[in-house]
PDB file of N, CA and C in Angstrom:
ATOM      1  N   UNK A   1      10.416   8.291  -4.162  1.00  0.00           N
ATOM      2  CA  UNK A   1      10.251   8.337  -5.594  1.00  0.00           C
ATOM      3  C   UNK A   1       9.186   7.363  -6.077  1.00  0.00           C
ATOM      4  N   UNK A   2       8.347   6.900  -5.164  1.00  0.00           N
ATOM      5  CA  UNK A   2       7.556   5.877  -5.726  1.00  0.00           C
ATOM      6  C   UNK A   2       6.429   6.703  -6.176  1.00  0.00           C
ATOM      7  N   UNK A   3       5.779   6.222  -7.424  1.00  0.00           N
ATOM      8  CA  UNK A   3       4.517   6.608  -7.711  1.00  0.00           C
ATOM      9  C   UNK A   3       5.449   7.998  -8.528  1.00  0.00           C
ATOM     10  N   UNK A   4       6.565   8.170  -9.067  1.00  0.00           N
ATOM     11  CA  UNK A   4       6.761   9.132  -9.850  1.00  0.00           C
ATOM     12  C   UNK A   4       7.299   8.344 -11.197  1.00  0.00           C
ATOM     13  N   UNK A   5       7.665   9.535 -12.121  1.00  0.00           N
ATOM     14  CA  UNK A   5       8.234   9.181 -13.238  1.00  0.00           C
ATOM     15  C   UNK A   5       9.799   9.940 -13.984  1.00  0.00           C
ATOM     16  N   UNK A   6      10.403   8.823 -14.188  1.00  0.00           N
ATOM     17  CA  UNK A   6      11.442   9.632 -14.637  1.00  0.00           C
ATOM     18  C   UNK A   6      11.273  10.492 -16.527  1.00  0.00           C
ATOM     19  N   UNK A   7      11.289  11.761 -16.649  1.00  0.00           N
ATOM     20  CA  UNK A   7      11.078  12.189 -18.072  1.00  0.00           C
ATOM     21  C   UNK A   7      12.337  12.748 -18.642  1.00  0.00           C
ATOM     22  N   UNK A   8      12.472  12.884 -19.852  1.00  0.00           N
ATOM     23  CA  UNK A   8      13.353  13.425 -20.697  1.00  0.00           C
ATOM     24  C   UNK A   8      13.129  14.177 -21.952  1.00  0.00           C
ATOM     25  N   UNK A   9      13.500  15.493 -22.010  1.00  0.00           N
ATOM     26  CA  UNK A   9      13.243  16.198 -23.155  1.00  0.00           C
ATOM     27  C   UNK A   9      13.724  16.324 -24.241  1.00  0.00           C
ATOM     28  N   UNK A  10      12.513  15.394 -25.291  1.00  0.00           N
ATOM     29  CA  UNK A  10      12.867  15.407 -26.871  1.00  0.00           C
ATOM     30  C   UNK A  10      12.614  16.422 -27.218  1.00  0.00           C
ATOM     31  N   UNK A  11      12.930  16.796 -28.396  1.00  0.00           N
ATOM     32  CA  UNK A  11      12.379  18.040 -29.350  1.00  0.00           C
ATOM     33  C   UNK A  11      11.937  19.040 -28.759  1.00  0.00           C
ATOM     34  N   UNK A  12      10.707  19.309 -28.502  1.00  0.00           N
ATOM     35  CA  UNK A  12       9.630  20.507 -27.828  1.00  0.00           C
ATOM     36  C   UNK A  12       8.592  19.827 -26.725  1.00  0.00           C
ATOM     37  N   UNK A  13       8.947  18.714 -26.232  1.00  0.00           N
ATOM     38  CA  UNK A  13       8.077  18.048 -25.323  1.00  0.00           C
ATOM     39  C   UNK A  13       9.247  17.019 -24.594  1.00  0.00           C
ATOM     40  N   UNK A  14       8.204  16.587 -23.528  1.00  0.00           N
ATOM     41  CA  UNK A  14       8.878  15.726 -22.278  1.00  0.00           C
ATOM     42  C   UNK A  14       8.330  13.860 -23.079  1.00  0.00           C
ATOM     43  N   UNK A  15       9.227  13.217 -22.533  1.00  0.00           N
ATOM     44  CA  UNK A  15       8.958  11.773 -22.834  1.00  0.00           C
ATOM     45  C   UNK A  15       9.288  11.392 -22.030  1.00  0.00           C
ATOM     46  N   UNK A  16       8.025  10.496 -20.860  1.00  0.00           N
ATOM     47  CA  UNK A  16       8.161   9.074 -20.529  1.00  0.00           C
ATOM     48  C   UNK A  16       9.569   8.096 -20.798  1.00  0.00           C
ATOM     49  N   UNK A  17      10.700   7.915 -19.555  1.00  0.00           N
ATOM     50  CA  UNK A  17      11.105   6.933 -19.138  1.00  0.00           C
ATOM     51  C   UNK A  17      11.176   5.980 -19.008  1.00  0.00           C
ATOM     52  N   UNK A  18      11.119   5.879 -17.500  1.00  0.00           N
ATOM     53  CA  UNK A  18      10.478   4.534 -17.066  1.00  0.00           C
ATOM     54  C   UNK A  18      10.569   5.268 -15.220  1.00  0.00           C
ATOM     55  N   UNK A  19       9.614   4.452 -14.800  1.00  0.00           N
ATOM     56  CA  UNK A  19       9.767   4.201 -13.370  1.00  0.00           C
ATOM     57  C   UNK A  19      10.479   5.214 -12.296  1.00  0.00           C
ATOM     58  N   UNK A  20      10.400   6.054 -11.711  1.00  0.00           N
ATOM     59  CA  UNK A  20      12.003   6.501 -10.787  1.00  0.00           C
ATOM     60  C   UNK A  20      12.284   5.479  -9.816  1.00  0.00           C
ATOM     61  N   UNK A  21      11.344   4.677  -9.261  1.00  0.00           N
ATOM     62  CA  UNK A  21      12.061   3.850  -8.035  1.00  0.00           C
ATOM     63  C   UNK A  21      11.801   2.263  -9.143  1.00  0.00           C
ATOM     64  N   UNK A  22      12.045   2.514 -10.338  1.00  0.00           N
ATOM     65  CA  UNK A  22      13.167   1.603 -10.982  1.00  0.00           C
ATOM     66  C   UNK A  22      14.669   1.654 -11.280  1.00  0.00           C
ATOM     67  N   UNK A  23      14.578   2.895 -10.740  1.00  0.00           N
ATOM     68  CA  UNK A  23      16.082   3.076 -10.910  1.00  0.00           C
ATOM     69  C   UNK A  23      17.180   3.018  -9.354  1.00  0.00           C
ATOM     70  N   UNK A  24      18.181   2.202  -9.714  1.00  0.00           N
ATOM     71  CA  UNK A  24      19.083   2.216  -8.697  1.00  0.00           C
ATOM     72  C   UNK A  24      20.190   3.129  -8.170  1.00  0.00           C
ATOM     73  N   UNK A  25      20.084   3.794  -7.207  1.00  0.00           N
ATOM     74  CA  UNK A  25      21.348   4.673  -7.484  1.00  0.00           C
ATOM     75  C   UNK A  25      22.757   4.716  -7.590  1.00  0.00           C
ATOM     76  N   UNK A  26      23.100   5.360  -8.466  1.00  0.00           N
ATOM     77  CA  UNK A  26      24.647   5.051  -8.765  1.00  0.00           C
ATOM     78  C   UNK A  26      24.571   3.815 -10.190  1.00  0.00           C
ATOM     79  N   UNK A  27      23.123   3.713 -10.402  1.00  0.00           N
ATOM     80  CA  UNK A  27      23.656   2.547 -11.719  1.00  0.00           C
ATOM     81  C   UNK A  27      22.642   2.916 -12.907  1.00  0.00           C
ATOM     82  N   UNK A  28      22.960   2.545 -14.211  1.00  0.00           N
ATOM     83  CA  UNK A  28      21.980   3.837 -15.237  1.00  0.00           C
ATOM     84  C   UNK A  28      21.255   2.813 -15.586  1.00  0.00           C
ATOM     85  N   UNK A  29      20.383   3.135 -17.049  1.00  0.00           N
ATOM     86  CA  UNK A  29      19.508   2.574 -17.257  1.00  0.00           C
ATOM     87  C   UNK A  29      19.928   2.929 -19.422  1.00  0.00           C
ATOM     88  N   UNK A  30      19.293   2.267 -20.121  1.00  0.00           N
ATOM     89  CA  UNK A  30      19.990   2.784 -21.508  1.00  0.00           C
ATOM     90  C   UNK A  30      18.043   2.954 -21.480  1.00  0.00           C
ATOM     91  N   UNK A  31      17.605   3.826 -22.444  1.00  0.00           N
ATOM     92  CA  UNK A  31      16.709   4.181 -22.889  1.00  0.00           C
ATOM     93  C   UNK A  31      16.956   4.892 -24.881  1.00  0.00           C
ATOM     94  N   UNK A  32      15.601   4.400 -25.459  1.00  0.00           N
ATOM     95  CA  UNK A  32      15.367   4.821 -26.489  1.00  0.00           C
ATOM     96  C   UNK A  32      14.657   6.043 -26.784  1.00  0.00           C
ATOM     97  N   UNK A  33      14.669   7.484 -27.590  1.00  0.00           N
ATOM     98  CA  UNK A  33      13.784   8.413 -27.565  1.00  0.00           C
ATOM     99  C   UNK A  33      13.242   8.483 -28.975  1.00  0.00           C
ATOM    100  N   UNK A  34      11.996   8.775 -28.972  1.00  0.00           N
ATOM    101  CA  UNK A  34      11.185   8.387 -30.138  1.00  0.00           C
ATOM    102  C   UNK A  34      12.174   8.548 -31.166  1.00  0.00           C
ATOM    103  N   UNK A  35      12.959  10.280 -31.195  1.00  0.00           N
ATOM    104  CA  UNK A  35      13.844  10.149 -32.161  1.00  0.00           C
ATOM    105  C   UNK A  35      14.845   9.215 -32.699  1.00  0.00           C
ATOM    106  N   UNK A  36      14.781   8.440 -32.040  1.00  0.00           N
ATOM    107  CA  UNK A  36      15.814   7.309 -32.535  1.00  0.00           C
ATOM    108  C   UNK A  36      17.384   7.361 -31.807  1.00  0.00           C
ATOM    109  N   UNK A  37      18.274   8.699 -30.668  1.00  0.00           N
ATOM    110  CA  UNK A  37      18.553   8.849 -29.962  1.00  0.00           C
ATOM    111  C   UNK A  37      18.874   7.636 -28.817  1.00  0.00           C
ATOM    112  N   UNK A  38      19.642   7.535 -28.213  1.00  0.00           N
ATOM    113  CA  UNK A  38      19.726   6.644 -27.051  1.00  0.00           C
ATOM    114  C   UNK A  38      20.696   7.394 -26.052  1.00  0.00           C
ATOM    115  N   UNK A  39      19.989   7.124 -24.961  1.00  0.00           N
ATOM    116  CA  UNK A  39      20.334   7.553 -23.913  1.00  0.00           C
ATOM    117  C   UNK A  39      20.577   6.936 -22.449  1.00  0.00           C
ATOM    118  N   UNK A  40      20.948   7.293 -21.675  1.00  0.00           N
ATOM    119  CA  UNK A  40      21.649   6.753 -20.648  1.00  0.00           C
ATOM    120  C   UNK A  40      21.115   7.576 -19.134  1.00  0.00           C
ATOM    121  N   UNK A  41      20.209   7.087 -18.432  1.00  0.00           N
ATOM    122  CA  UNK A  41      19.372   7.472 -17.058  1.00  0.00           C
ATOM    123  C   UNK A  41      19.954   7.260 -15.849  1.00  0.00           C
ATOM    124  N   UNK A  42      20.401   7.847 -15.140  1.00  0.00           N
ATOM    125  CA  UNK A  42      20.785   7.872 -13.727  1.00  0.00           C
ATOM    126  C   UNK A  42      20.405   8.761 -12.570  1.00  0.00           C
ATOM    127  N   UNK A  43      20.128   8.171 -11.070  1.00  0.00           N
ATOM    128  CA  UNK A  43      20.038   8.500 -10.218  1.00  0.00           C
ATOM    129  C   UNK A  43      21.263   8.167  -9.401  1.00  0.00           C
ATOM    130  N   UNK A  44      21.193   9.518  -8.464  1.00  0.00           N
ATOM    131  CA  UNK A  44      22.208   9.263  -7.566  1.00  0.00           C
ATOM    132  C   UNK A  44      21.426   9.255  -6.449  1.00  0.00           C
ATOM    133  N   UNK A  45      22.586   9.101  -4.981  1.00  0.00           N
ATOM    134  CA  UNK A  45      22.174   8.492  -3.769  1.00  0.00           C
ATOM    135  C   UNK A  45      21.128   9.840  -3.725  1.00  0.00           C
ATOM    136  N   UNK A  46      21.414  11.042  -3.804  1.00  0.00           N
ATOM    137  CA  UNK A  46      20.580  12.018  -3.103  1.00  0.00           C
ATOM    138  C   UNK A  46      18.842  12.136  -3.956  1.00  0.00           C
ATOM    139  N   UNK A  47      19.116  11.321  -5.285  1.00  0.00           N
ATOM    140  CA  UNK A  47      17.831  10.790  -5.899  1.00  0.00           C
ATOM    141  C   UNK A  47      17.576  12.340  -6.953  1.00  0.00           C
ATOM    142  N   UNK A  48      18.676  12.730  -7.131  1.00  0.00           N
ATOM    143  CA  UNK A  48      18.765  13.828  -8.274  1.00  0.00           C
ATOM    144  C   UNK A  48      19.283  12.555  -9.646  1.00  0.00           C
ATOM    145  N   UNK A  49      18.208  13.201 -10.752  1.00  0.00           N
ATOM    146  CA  UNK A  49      18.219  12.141 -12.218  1.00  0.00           C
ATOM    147  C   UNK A  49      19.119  12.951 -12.962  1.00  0.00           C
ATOM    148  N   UNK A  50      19.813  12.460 -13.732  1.00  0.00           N
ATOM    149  CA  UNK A  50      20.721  12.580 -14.953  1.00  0.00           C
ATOM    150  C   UNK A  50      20.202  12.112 -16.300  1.00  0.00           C
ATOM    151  N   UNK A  51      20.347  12.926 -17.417  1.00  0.00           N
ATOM    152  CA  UNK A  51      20.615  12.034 -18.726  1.00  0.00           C
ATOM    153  C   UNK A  51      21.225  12.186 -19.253  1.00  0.00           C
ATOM    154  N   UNK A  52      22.203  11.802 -19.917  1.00  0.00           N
ATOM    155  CA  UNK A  52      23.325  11.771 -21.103  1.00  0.00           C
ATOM    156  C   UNK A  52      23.241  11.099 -22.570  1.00  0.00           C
ATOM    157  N   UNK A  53      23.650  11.170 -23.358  1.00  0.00           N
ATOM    158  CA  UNK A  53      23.827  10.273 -24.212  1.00  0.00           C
ATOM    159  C   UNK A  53      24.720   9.336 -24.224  1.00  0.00           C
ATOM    160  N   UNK A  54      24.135   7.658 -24.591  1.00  0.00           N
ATOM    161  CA  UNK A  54      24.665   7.023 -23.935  1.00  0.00           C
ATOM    162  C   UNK A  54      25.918   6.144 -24.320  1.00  0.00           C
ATOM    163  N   UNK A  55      26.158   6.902 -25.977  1.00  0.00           N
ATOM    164  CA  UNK A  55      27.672   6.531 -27.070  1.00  0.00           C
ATOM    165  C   UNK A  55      29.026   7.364 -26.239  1.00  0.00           C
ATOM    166  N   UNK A  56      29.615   6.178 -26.164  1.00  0.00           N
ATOM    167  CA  UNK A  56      31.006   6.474 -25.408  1.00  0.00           C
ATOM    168  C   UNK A  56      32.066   7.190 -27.004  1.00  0.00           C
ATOM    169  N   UNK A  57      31.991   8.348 -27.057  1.00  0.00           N
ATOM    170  CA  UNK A  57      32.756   9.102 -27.713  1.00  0.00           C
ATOM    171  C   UNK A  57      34.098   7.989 -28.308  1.00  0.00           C
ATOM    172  N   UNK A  58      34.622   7.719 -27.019  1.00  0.00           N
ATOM    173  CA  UNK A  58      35.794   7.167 -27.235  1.00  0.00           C
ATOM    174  C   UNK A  58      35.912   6.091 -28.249  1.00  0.00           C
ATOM    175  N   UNK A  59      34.805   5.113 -27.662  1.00  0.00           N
ATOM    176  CA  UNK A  59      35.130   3.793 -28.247  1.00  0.00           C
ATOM    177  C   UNK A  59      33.900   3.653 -29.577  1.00  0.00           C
ATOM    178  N   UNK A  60      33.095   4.655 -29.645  1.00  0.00           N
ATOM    179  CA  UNK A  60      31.814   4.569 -30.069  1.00  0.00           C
ATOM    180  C   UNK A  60      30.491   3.720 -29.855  1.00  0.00           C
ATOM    181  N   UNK A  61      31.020   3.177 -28.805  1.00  0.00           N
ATOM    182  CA  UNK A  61      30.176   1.820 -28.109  1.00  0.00           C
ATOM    183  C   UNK A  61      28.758   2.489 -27.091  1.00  0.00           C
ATOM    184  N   UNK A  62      27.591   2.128 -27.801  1.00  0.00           N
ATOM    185  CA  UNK A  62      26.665   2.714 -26.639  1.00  0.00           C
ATOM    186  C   UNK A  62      26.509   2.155 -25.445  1.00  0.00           C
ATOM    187  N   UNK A  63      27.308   2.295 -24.273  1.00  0.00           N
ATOM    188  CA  UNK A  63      27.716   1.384 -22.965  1.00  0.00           C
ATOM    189  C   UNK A  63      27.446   2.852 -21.936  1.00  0.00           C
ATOM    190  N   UNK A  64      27.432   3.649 -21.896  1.00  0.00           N
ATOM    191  CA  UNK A  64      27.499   4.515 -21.124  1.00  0.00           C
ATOM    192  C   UNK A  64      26.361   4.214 -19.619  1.00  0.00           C
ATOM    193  N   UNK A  65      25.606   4.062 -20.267  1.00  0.00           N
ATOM    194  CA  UNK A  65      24.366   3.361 -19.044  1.00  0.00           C
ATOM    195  C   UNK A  65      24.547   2.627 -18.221  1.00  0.00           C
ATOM    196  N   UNK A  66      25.857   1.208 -18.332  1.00  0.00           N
ATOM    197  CA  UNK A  66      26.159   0.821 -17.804  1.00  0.00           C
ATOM    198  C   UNK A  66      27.728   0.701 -16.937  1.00  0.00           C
ATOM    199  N   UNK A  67      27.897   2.406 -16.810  1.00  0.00           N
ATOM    200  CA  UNK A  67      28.886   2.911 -16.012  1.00  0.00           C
ATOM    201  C   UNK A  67      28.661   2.894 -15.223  1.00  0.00           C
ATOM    202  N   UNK A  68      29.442   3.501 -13.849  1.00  0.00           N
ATOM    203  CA  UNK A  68      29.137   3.690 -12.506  1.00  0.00           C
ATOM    204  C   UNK A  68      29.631   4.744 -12.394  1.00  0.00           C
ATOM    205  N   UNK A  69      28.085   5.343 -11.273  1.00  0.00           N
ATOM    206  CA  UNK A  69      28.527   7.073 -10.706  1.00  0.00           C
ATOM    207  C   UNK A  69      29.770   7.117  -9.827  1.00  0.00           C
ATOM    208  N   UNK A  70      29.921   8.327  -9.802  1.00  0.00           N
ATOM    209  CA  UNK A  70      31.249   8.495  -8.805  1.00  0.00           C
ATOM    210  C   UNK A  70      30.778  10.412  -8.655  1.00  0.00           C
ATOM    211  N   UNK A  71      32.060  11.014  -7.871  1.00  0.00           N
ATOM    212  CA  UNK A  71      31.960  12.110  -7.460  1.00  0.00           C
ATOM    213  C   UNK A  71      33.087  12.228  -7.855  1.00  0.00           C
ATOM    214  N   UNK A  72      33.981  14.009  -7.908  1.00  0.00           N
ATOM    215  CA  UNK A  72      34.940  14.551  -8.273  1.00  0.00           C
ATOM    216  C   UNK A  72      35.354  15.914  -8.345  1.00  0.00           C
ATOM    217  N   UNK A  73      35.360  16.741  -7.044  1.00  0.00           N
ATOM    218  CA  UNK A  73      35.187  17.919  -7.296  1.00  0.00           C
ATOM    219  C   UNK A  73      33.712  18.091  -6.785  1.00  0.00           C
ATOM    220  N   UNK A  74      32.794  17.895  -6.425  1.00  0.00           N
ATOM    221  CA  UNK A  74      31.396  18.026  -6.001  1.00  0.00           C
ATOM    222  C   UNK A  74      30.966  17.748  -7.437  1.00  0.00           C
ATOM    223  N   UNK A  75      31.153  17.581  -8.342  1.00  0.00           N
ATOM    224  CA  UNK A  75      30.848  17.115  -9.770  1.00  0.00           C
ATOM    225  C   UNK A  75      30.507  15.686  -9.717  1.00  0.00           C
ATOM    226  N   UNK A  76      29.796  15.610  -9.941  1.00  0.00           N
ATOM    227  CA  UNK A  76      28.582  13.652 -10.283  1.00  0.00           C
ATOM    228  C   UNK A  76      28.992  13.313 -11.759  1.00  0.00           C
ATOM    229  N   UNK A  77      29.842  12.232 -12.028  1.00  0.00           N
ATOM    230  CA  UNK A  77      30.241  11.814 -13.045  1.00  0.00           C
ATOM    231  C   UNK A  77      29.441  10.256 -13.302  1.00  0.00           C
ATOM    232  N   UNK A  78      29.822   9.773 -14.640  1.00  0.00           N
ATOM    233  CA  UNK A  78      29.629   8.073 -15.017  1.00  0.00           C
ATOM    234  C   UNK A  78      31.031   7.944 -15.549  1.00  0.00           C
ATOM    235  N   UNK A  79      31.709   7.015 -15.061  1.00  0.00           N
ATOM    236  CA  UNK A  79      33.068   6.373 -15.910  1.00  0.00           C
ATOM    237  C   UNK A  79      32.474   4.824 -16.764  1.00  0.00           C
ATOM    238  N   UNK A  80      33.145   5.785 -18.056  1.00  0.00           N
ATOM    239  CA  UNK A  80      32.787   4.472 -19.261  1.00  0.00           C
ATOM    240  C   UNK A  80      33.429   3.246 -18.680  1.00  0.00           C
ATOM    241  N   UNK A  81      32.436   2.286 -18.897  1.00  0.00           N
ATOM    242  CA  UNK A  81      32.507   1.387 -18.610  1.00  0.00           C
ATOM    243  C   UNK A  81      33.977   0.418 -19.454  1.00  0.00           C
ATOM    244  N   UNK A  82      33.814   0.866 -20.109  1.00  0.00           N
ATOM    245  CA  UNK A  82      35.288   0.126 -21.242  1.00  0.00           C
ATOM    246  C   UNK A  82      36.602   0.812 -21.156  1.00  0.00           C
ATOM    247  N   UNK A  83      36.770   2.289 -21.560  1.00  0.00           N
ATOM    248  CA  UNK A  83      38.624   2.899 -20.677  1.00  0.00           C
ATOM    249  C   UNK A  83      38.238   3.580 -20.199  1.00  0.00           C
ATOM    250  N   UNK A  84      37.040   3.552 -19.050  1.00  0.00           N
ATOM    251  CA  UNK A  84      37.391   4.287 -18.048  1.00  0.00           C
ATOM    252  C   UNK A  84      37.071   5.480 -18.000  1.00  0.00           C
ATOM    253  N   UNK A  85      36.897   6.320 -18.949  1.00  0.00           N
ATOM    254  CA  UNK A  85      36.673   7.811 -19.131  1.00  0.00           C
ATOM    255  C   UNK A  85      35.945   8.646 -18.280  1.00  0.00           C
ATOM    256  N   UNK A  86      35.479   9.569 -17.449  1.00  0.00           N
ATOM    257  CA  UNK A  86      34.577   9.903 -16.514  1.00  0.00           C
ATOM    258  C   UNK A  86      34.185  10.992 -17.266  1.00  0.00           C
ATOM    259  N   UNK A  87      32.987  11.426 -17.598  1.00  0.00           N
ATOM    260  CA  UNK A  87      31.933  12.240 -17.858  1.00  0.00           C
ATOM    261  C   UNK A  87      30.959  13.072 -16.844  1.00  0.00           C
ATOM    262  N   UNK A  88      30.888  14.292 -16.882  1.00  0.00           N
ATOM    263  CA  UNK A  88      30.394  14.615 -16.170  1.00  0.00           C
ATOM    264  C   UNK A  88      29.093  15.133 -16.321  1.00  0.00           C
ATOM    265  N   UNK A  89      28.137  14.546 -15.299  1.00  0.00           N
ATOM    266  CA  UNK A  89      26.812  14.682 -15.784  1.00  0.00           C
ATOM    267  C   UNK A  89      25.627  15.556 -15.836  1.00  0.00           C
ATOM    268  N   UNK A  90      26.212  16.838 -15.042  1.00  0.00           N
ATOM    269  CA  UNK A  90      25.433  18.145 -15.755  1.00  0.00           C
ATOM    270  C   UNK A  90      26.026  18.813 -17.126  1.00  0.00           C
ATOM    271  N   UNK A  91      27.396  18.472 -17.718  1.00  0.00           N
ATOM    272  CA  UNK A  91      27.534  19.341 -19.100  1.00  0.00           C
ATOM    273  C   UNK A  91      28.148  18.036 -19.346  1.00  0.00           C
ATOM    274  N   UNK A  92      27.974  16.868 -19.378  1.00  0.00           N
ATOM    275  CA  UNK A  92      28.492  15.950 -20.339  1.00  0.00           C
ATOM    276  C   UNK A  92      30.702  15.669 -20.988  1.00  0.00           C
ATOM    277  N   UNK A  93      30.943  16.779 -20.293  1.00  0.00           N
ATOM    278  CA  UNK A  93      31.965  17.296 -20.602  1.00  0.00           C
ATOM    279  C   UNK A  93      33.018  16.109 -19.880  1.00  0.00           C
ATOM    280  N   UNK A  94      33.946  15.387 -20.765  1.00  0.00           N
ATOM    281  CA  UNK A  94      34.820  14.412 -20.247  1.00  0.00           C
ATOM    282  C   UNK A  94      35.441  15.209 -19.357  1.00  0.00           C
ATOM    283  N   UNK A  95      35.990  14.343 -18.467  1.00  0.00           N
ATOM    284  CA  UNK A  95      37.084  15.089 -16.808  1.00  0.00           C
ATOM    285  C   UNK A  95      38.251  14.640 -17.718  1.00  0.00           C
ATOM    286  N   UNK A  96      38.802  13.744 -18.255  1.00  0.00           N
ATOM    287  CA  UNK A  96      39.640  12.982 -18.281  1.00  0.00           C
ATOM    288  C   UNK A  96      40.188  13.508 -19.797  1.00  0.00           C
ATOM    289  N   UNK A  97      39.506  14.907 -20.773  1.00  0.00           N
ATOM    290  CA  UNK A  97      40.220  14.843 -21.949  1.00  0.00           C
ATOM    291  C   UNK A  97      39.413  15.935 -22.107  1.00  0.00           C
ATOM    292  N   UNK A  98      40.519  16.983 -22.404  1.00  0.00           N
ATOM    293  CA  UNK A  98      39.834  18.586 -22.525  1.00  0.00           C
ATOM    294  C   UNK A  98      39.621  18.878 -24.116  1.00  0.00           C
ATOM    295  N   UNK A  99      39.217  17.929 -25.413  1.00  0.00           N
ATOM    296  CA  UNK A  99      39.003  17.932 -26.316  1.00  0.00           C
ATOM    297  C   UNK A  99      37.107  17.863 -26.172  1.00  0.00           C
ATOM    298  N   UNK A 100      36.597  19.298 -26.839  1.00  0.00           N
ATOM    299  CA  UNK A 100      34.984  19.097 -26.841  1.00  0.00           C
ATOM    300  C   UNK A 100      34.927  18.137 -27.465  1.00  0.00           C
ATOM    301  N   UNK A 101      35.153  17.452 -28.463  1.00  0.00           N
ATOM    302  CA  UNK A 101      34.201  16.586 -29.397  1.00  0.00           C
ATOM    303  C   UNK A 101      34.279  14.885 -28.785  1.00  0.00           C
ATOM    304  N   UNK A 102      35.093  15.119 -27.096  1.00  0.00           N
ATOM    305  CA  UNK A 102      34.855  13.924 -26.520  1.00  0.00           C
ATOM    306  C   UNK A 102      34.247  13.826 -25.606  1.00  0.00           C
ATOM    307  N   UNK A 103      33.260  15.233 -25.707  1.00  0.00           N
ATOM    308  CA  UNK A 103      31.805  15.379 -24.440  1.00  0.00           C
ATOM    309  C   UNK A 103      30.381  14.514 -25.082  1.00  0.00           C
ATOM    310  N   UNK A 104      29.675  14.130 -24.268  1.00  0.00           N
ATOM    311  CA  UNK A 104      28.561  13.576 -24.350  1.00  0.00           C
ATOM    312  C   UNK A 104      27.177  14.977 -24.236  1.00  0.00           C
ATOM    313  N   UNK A 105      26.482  13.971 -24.964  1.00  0.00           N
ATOM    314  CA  UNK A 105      25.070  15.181 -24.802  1.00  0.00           C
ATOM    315  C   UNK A 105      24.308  15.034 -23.585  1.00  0.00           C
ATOM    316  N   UNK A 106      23.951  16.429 -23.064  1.00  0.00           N
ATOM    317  CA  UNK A 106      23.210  16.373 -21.804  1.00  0.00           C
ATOM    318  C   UNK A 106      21.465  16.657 -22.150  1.00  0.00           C
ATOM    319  N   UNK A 107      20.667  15.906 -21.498  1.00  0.00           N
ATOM    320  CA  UNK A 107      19.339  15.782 -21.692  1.00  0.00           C
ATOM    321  C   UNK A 107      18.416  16.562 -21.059  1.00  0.00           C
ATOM    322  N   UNK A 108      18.169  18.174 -20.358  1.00  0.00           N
ATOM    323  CA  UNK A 108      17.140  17.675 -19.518  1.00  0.00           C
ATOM    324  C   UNK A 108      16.211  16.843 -18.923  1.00  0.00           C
ATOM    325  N   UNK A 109      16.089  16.661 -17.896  1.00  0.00           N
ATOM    326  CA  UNK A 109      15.276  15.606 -17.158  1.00  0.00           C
ATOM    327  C   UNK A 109      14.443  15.812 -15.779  1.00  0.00           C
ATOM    328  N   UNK A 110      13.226  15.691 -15.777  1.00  0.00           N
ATOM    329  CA  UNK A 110      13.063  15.589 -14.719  1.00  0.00           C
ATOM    330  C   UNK A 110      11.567  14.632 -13.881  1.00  0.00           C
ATOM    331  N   UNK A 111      11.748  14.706 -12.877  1.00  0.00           N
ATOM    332  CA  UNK A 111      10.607  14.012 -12.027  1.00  0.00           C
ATOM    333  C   UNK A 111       9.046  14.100 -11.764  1.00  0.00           C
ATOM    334  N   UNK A 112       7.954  13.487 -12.094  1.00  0.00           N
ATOM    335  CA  UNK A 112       7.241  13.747 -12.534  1.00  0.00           C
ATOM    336  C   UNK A 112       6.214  12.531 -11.289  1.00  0.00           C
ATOM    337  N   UNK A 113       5.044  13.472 -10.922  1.00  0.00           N
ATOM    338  CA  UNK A 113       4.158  12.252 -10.396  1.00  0.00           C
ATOM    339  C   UNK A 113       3.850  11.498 -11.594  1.00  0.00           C
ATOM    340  N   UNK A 114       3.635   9.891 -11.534  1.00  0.00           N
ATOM    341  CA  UNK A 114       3.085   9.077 -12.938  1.00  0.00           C
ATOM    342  C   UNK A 114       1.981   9.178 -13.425  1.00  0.00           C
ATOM    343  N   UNK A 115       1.000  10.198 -12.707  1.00  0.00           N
ATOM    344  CA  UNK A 115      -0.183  10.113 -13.267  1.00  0.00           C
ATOM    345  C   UNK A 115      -0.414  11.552 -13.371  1.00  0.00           C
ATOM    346  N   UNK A 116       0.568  12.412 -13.630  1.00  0.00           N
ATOM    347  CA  UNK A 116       0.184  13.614 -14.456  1.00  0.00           C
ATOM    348  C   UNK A 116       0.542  13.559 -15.732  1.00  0.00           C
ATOM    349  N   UNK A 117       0.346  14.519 -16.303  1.00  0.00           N
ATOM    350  CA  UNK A 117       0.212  14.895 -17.568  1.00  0.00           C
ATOM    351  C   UNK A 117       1.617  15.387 -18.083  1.00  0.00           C
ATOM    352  N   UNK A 118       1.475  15.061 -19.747  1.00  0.00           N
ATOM    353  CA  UNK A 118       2.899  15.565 -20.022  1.00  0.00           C
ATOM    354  C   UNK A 118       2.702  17.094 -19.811  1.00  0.00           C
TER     355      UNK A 118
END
């Protein structure tokens, strides 16, 4: 992953990250999107990126970034860092509480050499 970039899709275009081999796997990163949005970046061991949004439904606390991945079902989750909650990170959809309005937003994302073009 060196010499790439991690991106995320605002609106009708891709935005600049940061870094991919700034990122650790299994641990996120919180990011800002022009929109004013915040979000939450992860790689896992196999070096597939995630984004979520990074407000813990539960507590309303933007901590999500600093969850830790896990697995569940072949499903790649982040458990909130504060109760625990596990989210899962292709539909955002809590494991732990079958109420939608306690899913997180999912971002497209993806990998980019750093010196191409949006």
């Amino acid at each position: 992953m060196a010499g790439e970039r991690i991106e995320v899709r605002c609106g009708t275009g891709w935005v600049p990250v940061c870094a991919a081999d700034g990122l650790v796997p299994g641990r996120g990163v919180a990011a800002l999107l022009p929109d004013g949005r915040q979000i939450a970046v992860f790689t896992d061991r196999s070096g597939t990126a995630y984004a979520i949004g990074n407000r813990d439904p539960f507590t309303g606390a933007y901590v999500l970034s600093r969850g830790l991945l896990g697995s569940a079902g072949g499903r790649a989750f982040v458990a909130s860092p504060l109760l625990k909650q596990r989210f899962d990170l292709r539909t955002g959809r809590c494991l732990d509480d079958d109420d939608p309005a306690r899913s997180v937003p999912v971002h497209p994302v993806r990998v980019r050499p750093a010196d191409a073009g949006a």
